[in-house]
Protein backbone atom coordinates (compact mmCIF):
# COMPACT_ATOMS: atom_id res chain seq x y z
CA UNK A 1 128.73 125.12 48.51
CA UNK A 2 130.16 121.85 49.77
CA UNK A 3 132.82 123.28 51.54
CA UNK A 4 130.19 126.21 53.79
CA UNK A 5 128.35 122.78 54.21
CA UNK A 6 131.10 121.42 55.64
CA UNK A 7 132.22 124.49 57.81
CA UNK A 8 128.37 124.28 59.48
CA UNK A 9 129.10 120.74 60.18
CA UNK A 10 132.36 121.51 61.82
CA UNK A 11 130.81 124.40 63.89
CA UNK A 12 127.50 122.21 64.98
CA UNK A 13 130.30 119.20 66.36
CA UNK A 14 132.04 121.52 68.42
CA UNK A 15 128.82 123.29 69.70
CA UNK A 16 127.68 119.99 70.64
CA UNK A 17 131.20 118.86 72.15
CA UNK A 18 130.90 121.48 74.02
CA UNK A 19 127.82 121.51 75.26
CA UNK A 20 128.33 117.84 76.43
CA UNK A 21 131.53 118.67 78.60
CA UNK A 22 129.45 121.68 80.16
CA UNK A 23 126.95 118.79 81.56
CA UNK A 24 129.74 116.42 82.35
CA UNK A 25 132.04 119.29 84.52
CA UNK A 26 128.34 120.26 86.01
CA UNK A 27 127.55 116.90 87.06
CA UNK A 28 131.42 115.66 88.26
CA UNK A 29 132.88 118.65 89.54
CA UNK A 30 131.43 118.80 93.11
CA UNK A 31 132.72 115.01 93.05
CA UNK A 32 136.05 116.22 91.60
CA UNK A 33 136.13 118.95 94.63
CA UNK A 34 135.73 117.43 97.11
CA UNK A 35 137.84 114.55 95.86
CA UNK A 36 139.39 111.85 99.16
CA UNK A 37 138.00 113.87 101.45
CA UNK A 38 134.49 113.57 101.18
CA UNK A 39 134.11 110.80 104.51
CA UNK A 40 131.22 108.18 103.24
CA UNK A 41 128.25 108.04 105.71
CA UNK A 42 127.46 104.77 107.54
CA UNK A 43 124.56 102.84 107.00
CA UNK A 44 121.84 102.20 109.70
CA UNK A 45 119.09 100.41 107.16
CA UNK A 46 118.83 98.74 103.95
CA UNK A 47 115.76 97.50 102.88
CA UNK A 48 116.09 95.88 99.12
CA UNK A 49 115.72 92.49 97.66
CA UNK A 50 111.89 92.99 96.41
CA UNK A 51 111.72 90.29 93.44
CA UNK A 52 110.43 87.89 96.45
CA UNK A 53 108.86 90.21 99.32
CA UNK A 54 106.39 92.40 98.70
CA UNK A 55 107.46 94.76 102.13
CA UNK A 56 110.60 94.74 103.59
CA UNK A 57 110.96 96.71 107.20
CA UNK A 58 113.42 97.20 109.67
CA UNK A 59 113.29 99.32 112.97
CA UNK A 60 115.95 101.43 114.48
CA UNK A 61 116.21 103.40 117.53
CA UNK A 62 118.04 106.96 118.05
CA UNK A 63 119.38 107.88 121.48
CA UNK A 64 119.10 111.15 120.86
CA UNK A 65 118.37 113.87 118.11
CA UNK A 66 120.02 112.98 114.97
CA UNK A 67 119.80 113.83 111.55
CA UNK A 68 119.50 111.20 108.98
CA UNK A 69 119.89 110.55 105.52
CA UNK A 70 117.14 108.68 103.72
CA UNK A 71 118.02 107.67 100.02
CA UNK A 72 115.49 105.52 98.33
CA UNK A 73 114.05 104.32 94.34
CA UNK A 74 111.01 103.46 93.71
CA UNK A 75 108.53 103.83 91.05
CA UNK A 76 105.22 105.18 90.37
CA UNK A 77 102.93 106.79 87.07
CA UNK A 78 103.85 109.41 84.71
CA UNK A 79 101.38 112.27 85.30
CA UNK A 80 101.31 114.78 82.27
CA UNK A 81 99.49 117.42 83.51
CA UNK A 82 100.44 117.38 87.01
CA UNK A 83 103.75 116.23 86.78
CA UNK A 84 105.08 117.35 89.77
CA UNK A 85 101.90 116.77 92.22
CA UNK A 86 100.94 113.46 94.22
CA UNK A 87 101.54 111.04 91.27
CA UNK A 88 100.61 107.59 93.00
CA UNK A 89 103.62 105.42 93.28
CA UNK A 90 103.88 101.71 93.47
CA UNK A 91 107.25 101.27 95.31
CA UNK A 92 108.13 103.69 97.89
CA UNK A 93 108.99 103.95 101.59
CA UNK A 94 108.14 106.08 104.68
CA UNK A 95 109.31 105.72 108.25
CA UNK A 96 106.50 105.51 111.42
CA UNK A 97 107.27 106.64 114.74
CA UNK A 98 107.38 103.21 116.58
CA UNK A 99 105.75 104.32 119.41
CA UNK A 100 102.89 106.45 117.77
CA UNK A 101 102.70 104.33 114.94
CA UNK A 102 102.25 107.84 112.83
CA UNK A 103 104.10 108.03 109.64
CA UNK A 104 107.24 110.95 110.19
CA UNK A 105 107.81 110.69 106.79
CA UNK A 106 106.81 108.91 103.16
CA UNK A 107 108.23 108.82 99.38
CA UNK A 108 105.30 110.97 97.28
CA UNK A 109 105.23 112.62 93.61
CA UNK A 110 105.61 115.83 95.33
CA UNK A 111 109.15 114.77 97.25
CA UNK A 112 110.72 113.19 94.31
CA UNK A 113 112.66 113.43 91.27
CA UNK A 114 112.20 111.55 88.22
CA UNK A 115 114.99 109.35 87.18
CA UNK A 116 113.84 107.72 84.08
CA UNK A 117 111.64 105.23 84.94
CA UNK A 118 112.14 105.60 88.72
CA UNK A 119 111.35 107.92 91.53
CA UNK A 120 114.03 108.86 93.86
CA UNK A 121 113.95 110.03 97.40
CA UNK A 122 116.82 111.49 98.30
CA UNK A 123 116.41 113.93 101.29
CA UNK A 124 118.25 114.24 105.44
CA UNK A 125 115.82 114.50 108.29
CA UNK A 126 116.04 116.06 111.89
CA UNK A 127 114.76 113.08 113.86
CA UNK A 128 114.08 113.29 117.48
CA UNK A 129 115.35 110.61 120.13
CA UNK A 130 113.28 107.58 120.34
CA UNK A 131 112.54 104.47 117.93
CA UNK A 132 111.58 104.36 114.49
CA UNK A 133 110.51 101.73 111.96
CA UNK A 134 111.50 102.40 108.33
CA UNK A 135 109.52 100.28 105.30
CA UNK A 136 109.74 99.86 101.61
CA UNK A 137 106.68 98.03 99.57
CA UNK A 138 106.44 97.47 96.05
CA UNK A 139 102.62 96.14 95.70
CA UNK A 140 102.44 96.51 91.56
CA UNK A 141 104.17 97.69 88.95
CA UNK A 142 102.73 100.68 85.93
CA UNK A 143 103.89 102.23 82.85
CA UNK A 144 102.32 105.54 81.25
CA UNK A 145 102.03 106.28 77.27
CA UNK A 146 100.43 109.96 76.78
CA UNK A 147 97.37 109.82 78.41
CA UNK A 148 97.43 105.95 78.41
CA UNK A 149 98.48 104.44 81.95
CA UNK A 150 98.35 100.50 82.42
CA UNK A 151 99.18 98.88 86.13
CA UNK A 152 98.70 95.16 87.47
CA UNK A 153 99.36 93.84 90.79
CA UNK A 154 102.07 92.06 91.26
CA UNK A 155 101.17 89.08 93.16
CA UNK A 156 104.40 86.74 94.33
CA UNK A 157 102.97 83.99 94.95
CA UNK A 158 102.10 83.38 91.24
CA UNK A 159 105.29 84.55 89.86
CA UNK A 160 106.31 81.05 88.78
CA UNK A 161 103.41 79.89 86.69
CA UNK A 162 103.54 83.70 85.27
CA UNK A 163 107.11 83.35 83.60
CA UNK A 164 105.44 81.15 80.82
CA UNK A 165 103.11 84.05 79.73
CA UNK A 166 103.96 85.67 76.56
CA UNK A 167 103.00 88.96 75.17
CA UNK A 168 99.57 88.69 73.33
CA UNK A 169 97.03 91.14 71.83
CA UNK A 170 96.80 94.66 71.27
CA UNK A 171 98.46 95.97 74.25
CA UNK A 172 101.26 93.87 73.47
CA UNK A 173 102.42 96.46 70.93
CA UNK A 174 102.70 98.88 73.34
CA UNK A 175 104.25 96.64 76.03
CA UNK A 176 101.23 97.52 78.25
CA UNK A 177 99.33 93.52 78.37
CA UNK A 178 100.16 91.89 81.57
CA UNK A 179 103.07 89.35 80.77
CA UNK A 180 105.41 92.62 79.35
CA UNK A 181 104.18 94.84 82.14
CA UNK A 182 105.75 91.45 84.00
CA UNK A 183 108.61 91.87 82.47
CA UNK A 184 109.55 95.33 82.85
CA UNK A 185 108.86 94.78 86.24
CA UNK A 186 111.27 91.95 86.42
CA UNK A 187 114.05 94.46 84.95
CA UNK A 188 113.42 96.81 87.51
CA UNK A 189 112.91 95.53 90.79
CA UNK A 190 115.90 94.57 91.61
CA UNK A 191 116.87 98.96 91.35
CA UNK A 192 114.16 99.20 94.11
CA UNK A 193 115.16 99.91 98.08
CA UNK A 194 115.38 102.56 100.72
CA UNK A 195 118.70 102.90 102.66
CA UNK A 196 119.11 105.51 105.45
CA UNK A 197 122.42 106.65 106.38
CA UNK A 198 124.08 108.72 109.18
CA UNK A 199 125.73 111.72 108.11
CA UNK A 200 127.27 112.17 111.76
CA UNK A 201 127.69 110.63 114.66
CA UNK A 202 128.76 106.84 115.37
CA UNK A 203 126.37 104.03 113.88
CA UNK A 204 127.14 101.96 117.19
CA UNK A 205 125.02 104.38 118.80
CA UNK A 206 121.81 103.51 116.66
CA UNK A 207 120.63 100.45 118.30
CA UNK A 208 118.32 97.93 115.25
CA UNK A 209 115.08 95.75 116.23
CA UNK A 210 112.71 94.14 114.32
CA UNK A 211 109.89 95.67 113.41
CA UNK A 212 106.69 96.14 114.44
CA UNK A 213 108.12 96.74 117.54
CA UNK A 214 105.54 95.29 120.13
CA UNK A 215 104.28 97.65 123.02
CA UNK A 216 103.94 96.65 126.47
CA UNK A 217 101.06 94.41 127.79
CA UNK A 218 100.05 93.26 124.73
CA UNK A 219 97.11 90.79 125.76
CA UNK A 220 95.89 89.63 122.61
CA UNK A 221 97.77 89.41 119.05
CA UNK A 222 95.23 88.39 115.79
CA UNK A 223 98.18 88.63 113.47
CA UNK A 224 95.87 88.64 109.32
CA UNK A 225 98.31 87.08 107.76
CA UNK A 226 96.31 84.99 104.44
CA UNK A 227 93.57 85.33 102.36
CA UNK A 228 89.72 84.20 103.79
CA UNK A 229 91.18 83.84 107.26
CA UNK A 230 89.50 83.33 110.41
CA UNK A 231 91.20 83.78 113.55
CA UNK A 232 89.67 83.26 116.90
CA UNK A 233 91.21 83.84 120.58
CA UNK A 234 89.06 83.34 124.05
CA UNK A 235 90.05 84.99 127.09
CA UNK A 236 88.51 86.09 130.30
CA UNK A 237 88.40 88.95 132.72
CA UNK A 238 88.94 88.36 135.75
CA UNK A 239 87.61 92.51 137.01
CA UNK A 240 86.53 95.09 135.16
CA UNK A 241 89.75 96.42 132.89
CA UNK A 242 90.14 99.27 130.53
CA UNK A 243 91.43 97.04 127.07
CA UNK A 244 93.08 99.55 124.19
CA UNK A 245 92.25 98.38 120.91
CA UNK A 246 94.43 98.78 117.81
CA UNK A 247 92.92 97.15 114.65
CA UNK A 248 93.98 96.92 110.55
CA UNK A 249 92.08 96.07 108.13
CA UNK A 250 89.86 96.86 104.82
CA UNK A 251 86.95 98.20 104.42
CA UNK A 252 84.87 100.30 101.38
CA UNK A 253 81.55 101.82 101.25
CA UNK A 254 79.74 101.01 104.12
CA UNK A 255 81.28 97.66 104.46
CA UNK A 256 84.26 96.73 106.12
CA UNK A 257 86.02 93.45 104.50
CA UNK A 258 88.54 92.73 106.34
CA UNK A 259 87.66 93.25 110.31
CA UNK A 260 87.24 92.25 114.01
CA UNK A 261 85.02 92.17 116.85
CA UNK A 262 84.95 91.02 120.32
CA UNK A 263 82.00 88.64 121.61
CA UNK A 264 81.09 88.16 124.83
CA UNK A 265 81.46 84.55 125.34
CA UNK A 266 78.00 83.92 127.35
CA UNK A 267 75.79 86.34 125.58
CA UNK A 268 76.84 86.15 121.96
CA UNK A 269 76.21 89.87 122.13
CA UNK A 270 79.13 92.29 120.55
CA UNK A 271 80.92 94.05 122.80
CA UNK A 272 83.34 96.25 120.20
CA UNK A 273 83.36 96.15 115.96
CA UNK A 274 85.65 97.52 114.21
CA UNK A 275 83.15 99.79 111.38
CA UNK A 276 83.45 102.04 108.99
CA UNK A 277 82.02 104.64 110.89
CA UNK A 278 84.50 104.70 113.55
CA UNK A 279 87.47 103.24 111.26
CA UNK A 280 89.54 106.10 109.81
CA UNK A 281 92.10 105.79 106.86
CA UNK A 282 94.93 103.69 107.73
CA UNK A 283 97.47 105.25 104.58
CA UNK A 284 98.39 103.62 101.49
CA UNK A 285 95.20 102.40 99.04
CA UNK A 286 91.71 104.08 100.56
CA UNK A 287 90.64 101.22 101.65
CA UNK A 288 92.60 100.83 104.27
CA UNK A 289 91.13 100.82 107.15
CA UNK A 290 92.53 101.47 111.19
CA UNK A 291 89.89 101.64 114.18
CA UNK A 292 92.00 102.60 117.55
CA UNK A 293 90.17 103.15 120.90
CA UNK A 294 90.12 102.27 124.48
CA UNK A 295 86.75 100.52 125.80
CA UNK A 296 86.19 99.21 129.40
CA UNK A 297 85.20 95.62 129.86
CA UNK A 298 83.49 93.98 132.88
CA UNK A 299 84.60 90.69 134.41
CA UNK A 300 83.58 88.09 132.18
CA UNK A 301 84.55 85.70 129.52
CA UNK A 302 84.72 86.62 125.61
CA UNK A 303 85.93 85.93 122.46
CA UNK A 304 88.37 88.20 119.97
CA UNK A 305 87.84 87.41 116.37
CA UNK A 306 89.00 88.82 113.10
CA UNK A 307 88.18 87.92 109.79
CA UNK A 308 89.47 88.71 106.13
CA UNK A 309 88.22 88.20 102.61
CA UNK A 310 89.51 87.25 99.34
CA UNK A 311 92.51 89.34 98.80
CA UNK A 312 93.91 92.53 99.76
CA UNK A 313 96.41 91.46 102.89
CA UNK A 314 99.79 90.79 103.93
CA UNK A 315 99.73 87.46 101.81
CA UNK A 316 99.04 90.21 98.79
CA UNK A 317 98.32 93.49 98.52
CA UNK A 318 96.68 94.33 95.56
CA UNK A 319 96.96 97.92 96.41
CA UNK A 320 99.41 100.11 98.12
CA UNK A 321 99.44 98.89 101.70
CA UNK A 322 98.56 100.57 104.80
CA UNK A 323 101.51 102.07 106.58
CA UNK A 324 101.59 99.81 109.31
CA UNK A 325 101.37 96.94 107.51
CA UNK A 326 102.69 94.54 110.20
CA UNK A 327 99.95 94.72 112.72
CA UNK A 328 97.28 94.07 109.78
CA UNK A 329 94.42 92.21 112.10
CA UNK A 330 93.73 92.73 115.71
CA UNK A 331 95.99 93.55 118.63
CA UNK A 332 94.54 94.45 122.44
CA UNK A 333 96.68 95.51 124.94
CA UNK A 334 96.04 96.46 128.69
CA UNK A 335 96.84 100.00 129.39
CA UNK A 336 97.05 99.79 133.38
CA UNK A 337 100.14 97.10 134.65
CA UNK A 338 98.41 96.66 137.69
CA UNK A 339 95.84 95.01 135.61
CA UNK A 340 97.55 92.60 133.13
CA UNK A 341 97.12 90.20 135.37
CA UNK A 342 93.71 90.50 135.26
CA UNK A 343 93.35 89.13 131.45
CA UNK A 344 94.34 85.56 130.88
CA UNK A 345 94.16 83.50 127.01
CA UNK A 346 91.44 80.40 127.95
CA UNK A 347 89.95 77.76 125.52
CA UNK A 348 86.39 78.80 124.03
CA UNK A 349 83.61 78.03 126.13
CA UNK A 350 82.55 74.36 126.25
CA UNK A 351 79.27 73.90 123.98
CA UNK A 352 77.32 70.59 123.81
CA UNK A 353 75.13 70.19 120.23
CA UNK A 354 71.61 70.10 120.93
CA UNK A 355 70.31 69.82 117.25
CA UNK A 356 71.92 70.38 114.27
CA UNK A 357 71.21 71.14 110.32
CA UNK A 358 74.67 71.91 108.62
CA UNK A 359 76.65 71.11 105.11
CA UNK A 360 72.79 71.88 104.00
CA UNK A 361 72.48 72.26 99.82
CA UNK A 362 70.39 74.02 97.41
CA UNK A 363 66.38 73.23 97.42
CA UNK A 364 66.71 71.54 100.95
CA UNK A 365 64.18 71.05 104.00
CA UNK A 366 65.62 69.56 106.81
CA UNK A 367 64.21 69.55 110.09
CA UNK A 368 65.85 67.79 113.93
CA UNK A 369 63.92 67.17 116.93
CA UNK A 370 65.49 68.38 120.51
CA UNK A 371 63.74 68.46 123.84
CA UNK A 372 64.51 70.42 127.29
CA UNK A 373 63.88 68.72 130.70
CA UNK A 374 63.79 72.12 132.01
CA UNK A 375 63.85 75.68 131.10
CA UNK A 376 67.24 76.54 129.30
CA UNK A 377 69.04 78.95 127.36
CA UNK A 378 70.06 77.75 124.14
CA UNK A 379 72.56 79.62 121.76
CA UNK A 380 71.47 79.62 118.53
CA UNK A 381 74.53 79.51 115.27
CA UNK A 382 73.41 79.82 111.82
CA UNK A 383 74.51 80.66 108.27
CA UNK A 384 72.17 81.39 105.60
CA UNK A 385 71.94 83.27 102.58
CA UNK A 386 69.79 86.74 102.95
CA UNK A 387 69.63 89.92 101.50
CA UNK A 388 67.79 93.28 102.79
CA UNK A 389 65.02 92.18 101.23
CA UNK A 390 64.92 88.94 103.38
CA UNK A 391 66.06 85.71 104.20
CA UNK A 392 66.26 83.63 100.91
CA UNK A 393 67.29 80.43 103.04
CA UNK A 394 65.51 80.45 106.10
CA UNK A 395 65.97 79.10 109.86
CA UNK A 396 63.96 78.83 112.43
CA UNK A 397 63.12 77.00 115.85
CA UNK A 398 59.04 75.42 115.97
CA UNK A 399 57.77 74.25 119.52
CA UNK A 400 55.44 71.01 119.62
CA UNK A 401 51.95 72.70 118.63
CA UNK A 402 54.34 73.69 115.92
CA UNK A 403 54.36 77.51 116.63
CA UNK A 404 58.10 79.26 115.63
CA UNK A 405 59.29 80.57 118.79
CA UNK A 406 62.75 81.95 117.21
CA UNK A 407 63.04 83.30 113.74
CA UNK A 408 66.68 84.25 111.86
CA UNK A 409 65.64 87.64 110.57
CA UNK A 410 68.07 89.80 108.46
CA UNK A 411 68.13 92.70 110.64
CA UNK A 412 69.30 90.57 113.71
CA UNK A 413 72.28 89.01 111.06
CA UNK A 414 75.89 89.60 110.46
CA UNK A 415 77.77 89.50 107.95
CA UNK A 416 79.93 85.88 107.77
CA UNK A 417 82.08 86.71 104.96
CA UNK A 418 82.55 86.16 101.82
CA UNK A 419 79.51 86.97 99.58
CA UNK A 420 77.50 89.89 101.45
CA UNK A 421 74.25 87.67 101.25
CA UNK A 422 76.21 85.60 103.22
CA UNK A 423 74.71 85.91 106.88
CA UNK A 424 75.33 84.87 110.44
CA UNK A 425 73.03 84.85 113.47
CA UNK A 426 74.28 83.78 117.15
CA UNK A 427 72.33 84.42 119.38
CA UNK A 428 71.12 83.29 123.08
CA UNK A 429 67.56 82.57 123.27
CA UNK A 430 65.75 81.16 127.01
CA UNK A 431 63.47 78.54 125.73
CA UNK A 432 61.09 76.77 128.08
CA UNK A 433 60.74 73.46 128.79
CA UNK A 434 59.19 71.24 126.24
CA UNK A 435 59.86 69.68 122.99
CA UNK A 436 61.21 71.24 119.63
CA UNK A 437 62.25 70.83 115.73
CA UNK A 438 65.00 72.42 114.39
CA UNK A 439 64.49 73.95 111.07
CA UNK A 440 66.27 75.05 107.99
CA UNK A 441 65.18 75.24 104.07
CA UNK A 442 67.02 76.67 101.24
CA UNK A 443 66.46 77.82 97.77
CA UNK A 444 67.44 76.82 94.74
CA UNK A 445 71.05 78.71 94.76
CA UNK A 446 73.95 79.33 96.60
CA UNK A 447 74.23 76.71 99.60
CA UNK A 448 76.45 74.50 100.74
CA UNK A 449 78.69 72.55 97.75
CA UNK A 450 77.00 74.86 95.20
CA UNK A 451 78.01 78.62 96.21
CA UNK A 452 77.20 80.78 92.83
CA UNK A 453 78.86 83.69 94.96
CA UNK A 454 81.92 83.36 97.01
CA UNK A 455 81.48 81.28 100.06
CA UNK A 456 81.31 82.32 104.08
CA UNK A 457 84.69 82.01 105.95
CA UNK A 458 82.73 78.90 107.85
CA UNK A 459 80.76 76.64 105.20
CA UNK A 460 80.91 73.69 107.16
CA UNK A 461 78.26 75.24 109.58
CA UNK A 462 76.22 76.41 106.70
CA UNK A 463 72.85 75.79 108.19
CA UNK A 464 71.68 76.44 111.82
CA UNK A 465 72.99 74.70 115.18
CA UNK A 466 71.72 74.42 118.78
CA UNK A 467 74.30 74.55 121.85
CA UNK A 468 74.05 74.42 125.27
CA UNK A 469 76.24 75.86 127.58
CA UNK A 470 78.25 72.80 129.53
């Protein structure tokens, strides 16, 4: 009996042995074929190193068609029942056309293999002549179990004060809390890159710039670069201009988050917003957000602005990012040459404080007298908290018999970031002469110094303020 045991035992070895050499000749042969003569293709792009940077990107331009090989790791979620469909990944790359800005080409479950705990891209492209920008991001980081799936953001600039963090609670048996999703992360990142190489041809050919590659007659740049931001840039117009837009940001709902607008300068009106109606998706996470469109402006003076909110931008990305992540914010550029010259960067208009109520805190009634010698329009500025059920901190403009001749009303408002009960009005109002109070009250919640709700992107003007024009 022993000895047929031992004859099975024999027999399953050498099945096994040589089942393991049939792999090994499968997987080394083509290697062992094509031996010193296989030439190794140069290198146009490497994009690795993502333990510090969140996106890496370089651009590269072809001088003529050219194919191109694009080899690049990356991760994203087991998927058990679809497997081989659009698994999300949260390290990957894609290339844009640099003059479209249209993606020619992205890592996806559906062009990938699995390589343990990796996805690989490993594919050549027919590219046509002209310049190209290829990324790599690696926003978070995921692991699946079953059905399970756990994923956190991986936010650099906390990394430090994160190494501390231990494993803790029930998720820590299945290495899915945050500090061993953390480190699995940490043991894996540095596998993560995209390289592209070129199979023919001479690499001296394929000229390198870095990327975003700015078009011509760029006017204004709002590069979003941090976290509640608030850029501003004045300019005027000297004739009437057509101005292409190209704006980035985030938006969900029926709310954008992350946005611009131009003012004009004078009126306070809005000439352009960048909405969620006319926004379209931008690629990466959904709420990414890109609004591109040509307007025409009259002579005149006005003001570009762009704001952001609390996360979700280059500084961090707590979702994939959109594909053309380095011209997040606002970016307008003058079609025609012949009228670039006709759009010059100026200081913002010169206002001189008439009255003001500002820095104002909860349960407050503050009122400041102002007087006209003569008819004037004023521009009104003010931040209060309101819902669409009302103002809950109200401001308003009284005459001398003590008769409000200008209200801030919700449906006239904006929102000023932040919270969205946090509201703005500015407005332009022709107020004869005479004499006036300035008025502002507040309830007993959310104000300046006590916000139970994140804050607006200006809380120093919390409260209303009257300008003249100089």
């Amino acid at each position: 009996m022993s000895s047929f045991l031992m004859s099975e035992s024999i027999a399953l070895v050498r099945t096994i042995q040589a089942v393991v050499a049939f792999i090994l000749f499968s997987l080394f042969a083509p290697l062992a074929l094509r031996g010193g003569q296989a030439k190794p293709e140069p290198r146009i792009v490497s994009l690795k190193g993502f333990e510090a940077a969140e996106v890496r990107q370089q651009g590269f331009t072809l001088p003529r068609a050219m194919k191109v090989h694009v080899y690049a790791r990356g991760g994203g979620l087991r998927r058990v029942l679809h497997a081989q469909g659009d698994s999300p990944l949260f390290a990957y790359g894609w290339i844009l056309n640099a003059a479209t800005r249209e993606v020619v080409w992205q890592m996806d479950g559906a062009n990938t293999r699995r390589d343990w705990d990796y996805r690989v891209a490993d594919q050549y492209l027919d590219l046509p002549a002209g310049s190209y920008e290829a990324y790599f991001a690696n926003h978070g980081f995921g692991q699946s179990l079953l059905f399970a799936q756990w994923a956190r953001n991986i936010d650099r600039r906390s990394l430090q004060a994160e190494q501390t963090e231990r494993p803790r609670g029930f998720l820590a048996a299945f290495g899915a809390d945050r500090a061993s999703l953390l480190r699995h992360w940490r043991e894996q990142v540095g596998n993560y890159g995209l390289e592209i190489y070129l199979p023919g041809g001479d690499p001296a050919e394929v000229a390198t710039f870095e990327a975003p590659l700015r078009w011509r007659n760029i006017a204004v740049s709002l590069a979003a670069t941090t976290d509640n931001g608030h850029w501003v840039q004045a300019f005027h117009v000297r004739k009437p201009v057509a101005l292409h837009i190209y704006a980035e940001g985030e938006g969900s709902g029926r709310r954008m988050h992350d946005y611009g607008w131009i003012t004009d300068a004078r009126t306070r009106t809005r000439v352009w917003e960048m909405t969620m109606d006319k926004a379209r998706f931008a690629g990466g996470a959904q709420k990414n957000r890109r609004q591109v469109e040509t307007i025409q402006l009259p002579a005149g003076d006005y003001e570009a602005v762009f704001v952001t909110d609390d996360s979700h931008d280059p500084a961090d990305w707590n979702a994939a990012p959109p594909c053309d992540p380095g011209l997040y914010g606002l970016t307008l550029a003058v079609p025609s040459d012949a009228d670039l010259a006709a759009v010059s960067l100026t200081k913002p208009l010169a206002w001189s404080v008439l009255a003001e109520l500002v820095r104002v805190g909860n349960d407050q009634d503050r009122s400041a007298p102002f007087t006209l010698a003569a008819a004037h329009a004023v521009r009104v500025y003010a931040i209060a908290e309101g819902s669409g059920e009302g103002m809950a901190d109200e401001a308003w403009i009284e005459d001398a018999a003590g008769k409000r001749v200008w209200t801030m009303e919700h449906g006239r408002t904006q929102p000023a970031g932040g919270a969205a009960k946090n509201r703005l009005a500015d407005e332009v109002v022709s107020l004869p002469k005479g004499a006036y109070t300035l008025r502002f009250r507040t309830d007993d919640s959310h104000a300046y110094g006590h916000w139970n709700s994140d804050a607006p992107w200006d809380p120093e003007h919390y409260g209303v303020t009257v300008y003249r024009l100089n």
